[in-house]
N, C-alpha and C. Protein backbone atom coordinates (compact mmCIF):
# COMPACT_ATOMS: atom_id res chain seq x y z
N UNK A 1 84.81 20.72 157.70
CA UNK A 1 84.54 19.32 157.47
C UNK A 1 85.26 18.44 158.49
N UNK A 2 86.49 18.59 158.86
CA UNK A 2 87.13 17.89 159.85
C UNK A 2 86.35 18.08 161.06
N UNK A 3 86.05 19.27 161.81
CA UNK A 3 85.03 19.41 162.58
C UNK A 3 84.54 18.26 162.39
N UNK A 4 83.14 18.16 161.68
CA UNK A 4 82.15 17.37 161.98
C UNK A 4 82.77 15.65 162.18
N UNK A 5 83.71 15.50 161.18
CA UNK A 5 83.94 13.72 161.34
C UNK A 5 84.55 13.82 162.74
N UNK A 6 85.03 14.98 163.64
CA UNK A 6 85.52 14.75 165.28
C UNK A 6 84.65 14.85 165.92
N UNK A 7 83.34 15.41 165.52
CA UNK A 7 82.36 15.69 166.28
C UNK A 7 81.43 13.70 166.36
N UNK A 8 81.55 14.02 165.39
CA UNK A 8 80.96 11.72 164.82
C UNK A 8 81.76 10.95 165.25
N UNK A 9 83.09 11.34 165.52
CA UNK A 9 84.08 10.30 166.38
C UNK A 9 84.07 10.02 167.61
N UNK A 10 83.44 11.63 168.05
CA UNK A 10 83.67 11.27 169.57
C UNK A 10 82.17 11.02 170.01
N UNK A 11 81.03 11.35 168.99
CA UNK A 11 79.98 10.85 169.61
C UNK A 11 79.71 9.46 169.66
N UNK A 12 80.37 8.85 168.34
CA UNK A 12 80.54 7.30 168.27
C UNK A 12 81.29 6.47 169.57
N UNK A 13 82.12 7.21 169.83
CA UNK A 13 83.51 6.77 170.89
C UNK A 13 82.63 6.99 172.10
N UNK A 14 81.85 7.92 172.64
CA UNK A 14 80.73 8.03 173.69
C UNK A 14 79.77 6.56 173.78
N UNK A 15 78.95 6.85 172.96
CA UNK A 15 77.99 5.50 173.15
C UNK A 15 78.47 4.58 172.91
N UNK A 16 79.82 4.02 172.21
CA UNK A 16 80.04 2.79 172.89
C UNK A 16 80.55 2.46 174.23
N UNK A 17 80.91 3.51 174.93
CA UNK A 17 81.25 3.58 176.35
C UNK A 17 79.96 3.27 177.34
N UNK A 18 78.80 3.93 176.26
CA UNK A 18 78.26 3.77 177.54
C UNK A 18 77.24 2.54 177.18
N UNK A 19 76.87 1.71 176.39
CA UNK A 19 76.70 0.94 176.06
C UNK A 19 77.78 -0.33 176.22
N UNK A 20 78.88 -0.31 177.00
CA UNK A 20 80.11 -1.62 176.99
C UNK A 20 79.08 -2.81 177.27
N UNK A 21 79.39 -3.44 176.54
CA UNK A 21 78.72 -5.60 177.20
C UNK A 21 79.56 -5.92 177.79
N UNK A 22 79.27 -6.82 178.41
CA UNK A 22 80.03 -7.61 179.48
C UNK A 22 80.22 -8.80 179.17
N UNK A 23 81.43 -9.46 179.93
CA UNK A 23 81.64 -10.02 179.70
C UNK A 23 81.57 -11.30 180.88
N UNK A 24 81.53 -12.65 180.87
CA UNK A 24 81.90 -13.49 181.38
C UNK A 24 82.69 -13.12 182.83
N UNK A 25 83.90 -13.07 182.48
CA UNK A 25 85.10 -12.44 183.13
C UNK A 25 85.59 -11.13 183.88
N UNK A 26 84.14 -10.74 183.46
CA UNK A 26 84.53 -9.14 184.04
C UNK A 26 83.72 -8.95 185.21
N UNK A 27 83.17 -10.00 186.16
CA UNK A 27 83.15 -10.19 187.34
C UNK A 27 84.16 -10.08 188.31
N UNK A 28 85.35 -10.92 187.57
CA UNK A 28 86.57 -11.73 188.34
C UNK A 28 87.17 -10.50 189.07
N UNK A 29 87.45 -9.91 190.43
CA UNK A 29 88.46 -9.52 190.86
C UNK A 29 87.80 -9.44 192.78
N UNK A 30 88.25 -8.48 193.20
CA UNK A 30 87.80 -8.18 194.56
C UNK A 30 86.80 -7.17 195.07
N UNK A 31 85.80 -7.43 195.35
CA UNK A 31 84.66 -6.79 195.60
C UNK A 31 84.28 -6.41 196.88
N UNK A 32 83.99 -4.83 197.21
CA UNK A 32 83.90 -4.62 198.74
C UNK A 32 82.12 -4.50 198.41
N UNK A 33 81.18 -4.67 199.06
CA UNK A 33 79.67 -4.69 198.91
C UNK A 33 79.25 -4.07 200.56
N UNK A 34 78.29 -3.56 200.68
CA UNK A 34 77.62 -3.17 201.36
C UNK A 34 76.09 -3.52 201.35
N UNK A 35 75.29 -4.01 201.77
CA UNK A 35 74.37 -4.69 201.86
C UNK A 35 73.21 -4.41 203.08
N UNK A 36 72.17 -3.97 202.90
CA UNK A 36 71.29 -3.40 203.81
C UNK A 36 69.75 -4.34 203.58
N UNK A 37 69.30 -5.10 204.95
CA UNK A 37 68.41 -6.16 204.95
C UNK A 37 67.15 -5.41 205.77
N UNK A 38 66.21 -5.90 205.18
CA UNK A 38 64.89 -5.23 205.80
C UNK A 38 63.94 -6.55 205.71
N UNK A 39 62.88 -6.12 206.72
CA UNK A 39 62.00 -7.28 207.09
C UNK A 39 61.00 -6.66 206.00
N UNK A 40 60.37 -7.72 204.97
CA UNK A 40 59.55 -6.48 204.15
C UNK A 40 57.69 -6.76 204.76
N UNK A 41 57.75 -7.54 205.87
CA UNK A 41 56.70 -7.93 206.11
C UNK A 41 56.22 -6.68 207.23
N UNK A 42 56.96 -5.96 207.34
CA UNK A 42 56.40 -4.70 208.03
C UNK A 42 56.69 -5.15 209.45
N UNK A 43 57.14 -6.06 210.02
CA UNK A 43 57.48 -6.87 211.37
C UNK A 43 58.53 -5.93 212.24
N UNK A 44 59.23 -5.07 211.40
CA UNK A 44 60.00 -4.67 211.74
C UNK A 44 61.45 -5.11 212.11
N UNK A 45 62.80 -4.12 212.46
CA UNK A 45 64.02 -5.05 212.56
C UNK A 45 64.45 -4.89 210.77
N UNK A 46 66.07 -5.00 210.94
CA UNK A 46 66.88 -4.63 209.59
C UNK A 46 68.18 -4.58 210.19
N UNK A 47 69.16 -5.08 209.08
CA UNK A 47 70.63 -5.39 209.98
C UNK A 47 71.49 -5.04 208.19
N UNK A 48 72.35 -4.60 208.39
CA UNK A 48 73.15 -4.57 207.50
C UNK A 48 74.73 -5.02 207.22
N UNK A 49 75.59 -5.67 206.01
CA UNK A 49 76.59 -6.14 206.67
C UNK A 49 77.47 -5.75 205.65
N UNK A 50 78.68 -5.63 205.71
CA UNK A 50 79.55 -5.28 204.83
C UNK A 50 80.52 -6.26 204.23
N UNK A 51 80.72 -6.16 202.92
CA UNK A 51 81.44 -8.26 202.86
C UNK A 51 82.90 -7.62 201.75
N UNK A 52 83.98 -8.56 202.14
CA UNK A 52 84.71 -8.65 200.86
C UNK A 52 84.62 -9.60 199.69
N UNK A 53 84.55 -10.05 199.15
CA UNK A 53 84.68 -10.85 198.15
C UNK A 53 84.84 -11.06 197.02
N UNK A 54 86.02 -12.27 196.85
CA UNK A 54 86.87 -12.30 195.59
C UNK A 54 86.14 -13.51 195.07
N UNK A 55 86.44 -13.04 193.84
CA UNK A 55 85.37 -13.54 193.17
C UNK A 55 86.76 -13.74 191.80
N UNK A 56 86.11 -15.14 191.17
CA UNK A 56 87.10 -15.59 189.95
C UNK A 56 86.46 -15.41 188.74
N UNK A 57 86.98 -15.84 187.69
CA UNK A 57 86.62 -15.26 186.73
C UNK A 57 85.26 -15.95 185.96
N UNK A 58 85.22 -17.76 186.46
CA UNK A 58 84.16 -18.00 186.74
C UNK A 58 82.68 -17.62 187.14
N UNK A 59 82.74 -16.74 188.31
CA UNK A 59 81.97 -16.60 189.06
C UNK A 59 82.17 -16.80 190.41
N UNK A 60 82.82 -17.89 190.43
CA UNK A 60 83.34 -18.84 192.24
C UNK A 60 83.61 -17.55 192.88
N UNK A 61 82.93 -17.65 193.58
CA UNK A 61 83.60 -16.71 195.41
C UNK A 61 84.23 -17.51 196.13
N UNK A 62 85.67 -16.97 196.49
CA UNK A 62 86.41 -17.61 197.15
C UNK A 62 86.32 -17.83 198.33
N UNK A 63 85.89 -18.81 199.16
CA UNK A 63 85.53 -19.38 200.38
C UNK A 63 86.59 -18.83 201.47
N UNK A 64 87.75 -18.56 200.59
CA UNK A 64 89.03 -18.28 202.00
C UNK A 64 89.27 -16.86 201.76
N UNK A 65 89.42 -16.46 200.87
CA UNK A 65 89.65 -15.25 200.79
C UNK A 65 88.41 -14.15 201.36
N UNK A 66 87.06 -14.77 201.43
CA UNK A 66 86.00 -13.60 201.25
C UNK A 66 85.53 -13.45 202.80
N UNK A 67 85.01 -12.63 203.10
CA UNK A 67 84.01 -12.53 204.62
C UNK A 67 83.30 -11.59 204.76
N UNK A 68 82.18 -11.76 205.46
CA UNK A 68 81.45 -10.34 205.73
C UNK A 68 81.10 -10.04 207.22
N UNK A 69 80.75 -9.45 207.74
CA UNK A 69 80.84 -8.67 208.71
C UNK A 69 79.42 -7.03 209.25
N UNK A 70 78.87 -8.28 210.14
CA UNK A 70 77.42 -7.05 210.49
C UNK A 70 77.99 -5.83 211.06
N UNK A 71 76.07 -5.35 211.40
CA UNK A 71 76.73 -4.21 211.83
C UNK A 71 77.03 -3.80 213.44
N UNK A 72 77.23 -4.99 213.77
CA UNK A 72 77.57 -5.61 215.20
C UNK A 72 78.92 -6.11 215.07
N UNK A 73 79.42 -5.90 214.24
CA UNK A 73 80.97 -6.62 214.49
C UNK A 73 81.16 -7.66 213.75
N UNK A 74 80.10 -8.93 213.99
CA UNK A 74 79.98 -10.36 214.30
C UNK A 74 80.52 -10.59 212.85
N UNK A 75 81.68 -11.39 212.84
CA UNK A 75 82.72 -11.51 211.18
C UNK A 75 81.84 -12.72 211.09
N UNK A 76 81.46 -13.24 209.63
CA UNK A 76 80.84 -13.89 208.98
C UNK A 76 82.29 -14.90 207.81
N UNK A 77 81.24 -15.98 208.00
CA UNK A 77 82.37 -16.61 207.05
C UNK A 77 81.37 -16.66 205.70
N UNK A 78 82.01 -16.78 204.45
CA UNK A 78 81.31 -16.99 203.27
C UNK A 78 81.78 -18.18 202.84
N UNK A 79 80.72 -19.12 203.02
CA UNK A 79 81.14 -20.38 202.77
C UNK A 79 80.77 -21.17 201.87
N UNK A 80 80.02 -20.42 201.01
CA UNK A 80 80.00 -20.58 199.16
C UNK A 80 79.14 -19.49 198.47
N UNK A 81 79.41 -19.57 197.49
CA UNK A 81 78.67 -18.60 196.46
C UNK A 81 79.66 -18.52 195.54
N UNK A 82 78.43 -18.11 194.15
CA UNK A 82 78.82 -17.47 192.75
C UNK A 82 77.97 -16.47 192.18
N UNK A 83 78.47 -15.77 191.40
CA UNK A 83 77.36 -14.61 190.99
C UNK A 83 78.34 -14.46 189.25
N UNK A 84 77.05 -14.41 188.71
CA UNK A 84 77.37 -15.14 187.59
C UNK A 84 77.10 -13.21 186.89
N UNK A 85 77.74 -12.58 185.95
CA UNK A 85 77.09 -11.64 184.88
C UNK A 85 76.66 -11.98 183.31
N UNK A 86 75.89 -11.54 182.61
CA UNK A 86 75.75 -11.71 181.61
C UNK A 86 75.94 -10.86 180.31
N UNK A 87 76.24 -10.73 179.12
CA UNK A 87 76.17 -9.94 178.07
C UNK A 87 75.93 -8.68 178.28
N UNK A 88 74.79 -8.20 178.81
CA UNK A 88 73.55 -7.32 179.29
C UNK A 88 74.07 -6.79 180.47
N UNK A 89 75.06 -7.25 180.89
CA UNK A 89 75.84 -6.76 182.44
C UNK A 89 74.56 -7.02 183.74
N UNK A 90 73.57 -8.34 183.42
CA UNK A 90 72.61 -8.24 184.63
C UNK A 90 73.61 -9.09 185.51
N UNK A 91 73.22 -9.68 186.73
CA UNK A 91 74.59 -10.08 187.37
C UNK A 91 72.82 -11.17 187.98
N UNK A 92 73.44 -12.79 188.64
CA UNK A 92 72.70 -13.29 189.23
C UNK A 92 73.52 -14.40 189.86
N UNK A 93 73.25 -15.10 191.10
CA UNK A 93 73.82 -15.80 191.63
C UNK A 93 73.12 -15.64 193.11
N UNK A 94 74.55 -16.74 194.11
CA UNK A 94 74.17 -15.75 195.56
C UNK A 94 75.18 -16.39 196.12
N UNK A 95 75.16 -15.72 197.67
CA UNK A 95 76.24 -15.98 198.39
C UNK A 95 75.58 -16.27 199.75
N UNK A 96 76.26 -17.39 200.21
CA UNK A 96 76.18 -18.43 201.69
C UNK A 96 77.15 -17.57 202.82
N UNK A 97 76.66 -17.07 204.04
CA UNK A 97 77.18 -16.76 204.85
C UNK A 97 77.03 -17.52 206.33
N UNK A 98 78.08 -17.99 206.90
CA UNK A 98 77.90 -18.82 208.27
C UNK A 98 78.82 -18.21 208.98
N UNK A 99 78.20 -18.82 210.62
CA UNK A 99 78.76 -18.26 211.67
C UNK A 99 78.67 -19.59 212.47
N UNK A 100 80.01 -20.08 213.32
CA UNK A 100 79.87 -21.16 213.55
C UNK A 100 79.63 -22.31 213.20
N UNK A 101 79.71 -22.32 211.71
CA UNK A 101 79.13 -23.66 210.90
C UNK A 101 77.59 -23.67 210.84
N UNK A 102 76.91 -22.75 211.35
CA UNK A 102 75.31 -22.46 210.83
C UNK A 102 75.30 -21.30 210.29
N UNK A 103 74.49 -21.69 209.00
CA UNK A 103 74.06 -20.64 207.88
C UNK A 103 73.17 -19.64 208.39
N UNK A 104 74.16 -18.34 207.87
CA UNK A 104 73.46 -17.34 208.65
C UNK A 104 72.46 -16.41 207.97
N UNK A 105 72.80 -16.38 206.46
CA UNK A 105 72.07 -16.43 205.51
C UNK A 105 72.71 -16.71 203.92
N UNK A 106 71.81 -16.52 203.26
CA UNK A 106 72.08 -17.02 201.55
C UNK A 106 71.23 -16.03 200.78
N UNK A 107 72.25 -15.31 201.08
CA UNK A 107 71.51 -14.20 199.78
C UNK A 107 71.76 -13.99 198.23
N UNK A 108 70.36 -14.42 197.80
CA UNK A 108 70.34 -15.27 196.56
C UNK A 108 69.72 -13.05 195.73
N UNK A 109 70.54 -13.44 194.70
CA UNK A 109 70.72 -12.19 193.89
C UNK A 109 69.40 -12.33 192.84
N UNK A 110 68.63 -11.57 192.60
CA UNK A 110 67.69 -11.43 191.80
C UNK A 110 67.64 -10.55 190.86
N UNK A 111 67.86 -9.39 191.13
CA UNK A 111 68.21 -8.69 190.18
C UNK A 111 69.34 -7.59 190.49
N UNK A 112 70.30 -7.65 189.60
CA UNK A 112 71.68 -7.07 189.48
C UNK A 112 72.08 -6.19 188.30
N UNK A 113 72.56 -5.32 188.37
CA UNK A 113 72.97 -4.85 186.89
C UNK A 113 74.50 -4.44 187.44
N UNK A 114 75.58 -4.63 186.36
CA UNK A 114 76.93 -4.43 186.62
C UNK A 114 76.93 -2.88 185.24
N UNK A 115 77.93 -1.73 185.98
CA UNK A 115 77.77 -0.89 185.21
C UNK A 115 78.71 -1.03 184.24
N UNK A 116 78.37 -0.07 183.25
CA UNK A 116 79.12 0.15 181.62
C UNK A 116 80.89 0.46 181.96
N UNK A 117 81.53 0.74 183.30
CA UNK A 117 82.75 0.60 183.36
C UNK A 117 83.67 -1.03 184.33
N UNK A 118 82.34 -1.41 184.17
CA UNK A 118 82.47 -2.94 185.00
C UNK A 118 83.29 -3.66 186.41
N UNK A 119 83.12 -1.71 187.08
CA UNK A 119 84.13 -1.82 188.01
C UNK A 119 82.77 -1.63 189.36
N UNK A 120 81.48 -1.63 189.21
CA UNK A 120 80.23 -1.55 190.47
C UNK A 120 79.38 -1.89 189.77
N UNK A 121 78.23 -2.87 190.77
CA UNK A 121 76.96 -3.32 190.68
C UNK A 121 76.24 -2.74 191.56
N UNK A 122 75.00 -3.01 191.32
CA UNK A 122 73.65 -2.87 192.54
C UNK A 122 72.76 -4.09 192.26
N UNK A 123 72.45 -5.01 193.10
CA UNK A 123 71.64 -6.02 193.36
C UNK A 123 70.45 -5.57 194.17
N UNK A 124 69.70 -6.39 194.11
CA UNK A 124 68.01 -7.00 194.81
C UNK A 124 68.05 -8.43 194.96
N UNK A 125 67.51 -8.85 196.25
CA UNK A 125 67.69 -9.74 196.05
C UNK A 125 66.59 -10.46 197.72
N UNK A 126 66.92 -11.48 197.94
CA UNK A 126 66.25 -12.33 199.39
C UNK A 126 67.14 -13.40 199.99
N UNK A 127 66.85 -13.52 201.34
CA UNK A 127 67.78 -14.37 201.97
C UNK A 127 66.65 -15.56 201.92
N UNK A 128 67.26 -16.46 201.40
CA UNK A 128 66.38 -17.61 201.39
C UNK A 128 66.28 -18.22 202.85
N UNK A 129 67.11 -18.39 203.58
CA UNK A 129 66.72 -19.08 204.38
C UNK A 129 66.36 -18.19 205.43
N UNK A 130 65.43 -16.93 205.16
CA UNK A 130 64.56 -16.60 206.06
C UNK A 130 64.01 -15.53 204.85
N UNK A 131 63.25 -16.38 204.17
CA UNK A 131 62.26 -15.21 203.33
C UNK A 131 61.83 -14.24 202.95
N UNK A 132 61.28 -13.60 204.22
CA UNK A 132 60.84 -12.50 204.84
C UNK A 132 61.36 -11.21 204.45
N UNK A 133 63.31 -11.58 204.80
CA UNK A 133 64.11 -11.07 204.57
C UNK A 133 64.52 -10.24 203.12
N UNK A 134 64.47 -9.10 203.02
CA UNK A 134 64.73 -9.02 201.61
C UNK A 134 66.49 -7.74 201.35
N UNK A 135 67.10 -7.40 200.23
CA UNK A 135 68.52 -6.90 200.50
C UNK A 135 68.51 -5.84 199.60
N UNK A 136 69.13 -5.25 199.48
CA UNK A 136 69.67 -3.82 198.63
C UNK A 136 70.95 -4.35 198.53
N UNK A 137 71.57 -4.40 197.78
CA UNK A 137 73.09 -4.46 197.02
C UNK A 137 74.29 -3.64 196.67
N UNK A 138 74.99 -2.28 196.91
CA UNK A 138 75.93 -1.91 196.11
C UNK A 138 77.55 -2.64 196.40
N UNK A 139 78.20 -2.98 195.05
CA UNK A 139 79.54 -3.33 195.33
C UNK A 139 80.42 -2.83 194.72
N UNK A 140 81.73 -2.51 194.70
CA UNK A 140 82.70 -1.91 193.87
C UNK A 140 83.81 -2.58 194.07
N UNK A 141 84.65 -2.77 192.62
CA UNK A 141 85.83 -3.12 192.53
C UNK A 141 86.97 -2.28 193.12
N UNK A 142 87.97 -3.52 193.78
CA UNK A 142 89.19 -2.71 194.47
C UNK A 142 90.27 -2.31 193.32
């Protein structure tokens, strides 16, 4: 009999693991992302960039703390964004990247899911200010 109520404990203790909600707050810390851009118009051409960003518990990405960086070198400033999660752990927002004080893009998050240990996401998403453009997402907490 003990058996079985350890066997119901730990299957109980399982699915709520893997079922965790999210929270508000469980965005907030430092995020390394990797990010891979494709032309989806078949035009050809794709650039990928790698970003840090700290992110509050809000949502706010920190303008000084964050940056990203192609795959040319060329350091990027992030000069706003938020990415918001929900209950459901979907994640939505986006983030402003400039170079020289012109926007280099704004990749606006469409669809995100943050996982059941709330430490990596994967996004979809488009750079608005060139359409065309579309992104793949993974990020993980430091």
């Amino acid at each position: 009999m003990k058996i079985v109520h350890a066997v119901v404990a730990l299957v109980l203790g399982y699915a709520g693991n893997v079922s965790a909600a999210c929270m508000t707050g469980d965005i907030a810390g430092t995020w390394y992302s990797h990010t891979a851009f494709f032309d989806y118009t078949g035009a050809g051409g794709g650039d990928w960039a790698r970003c840090k960003l700290v992110i509050n518990s809000s949502g706010g990405v920190s303008t000084s703390a964050s940056q990203c960086r192609l795959a040319s070198g060329t350091l990027l400033t992030v000069s706003a964004g938020t990415v918001q999660v929900n209950s459901s752990c979907a994640l939505s927002g986006s983030i402003t990247t400039t170079r020289n004080g012109a926007t280099v893009a704004r990749m606006v998050l469409q669809y995100g899911q943050m996982d059941s240990s709330h430490h990596s996401f994967s996004a979809l998403g488009y750079n608005s200010n060139q359409s065309k453009w579309k992104f793949l997402m993974q990020a993980v907490e430091q």
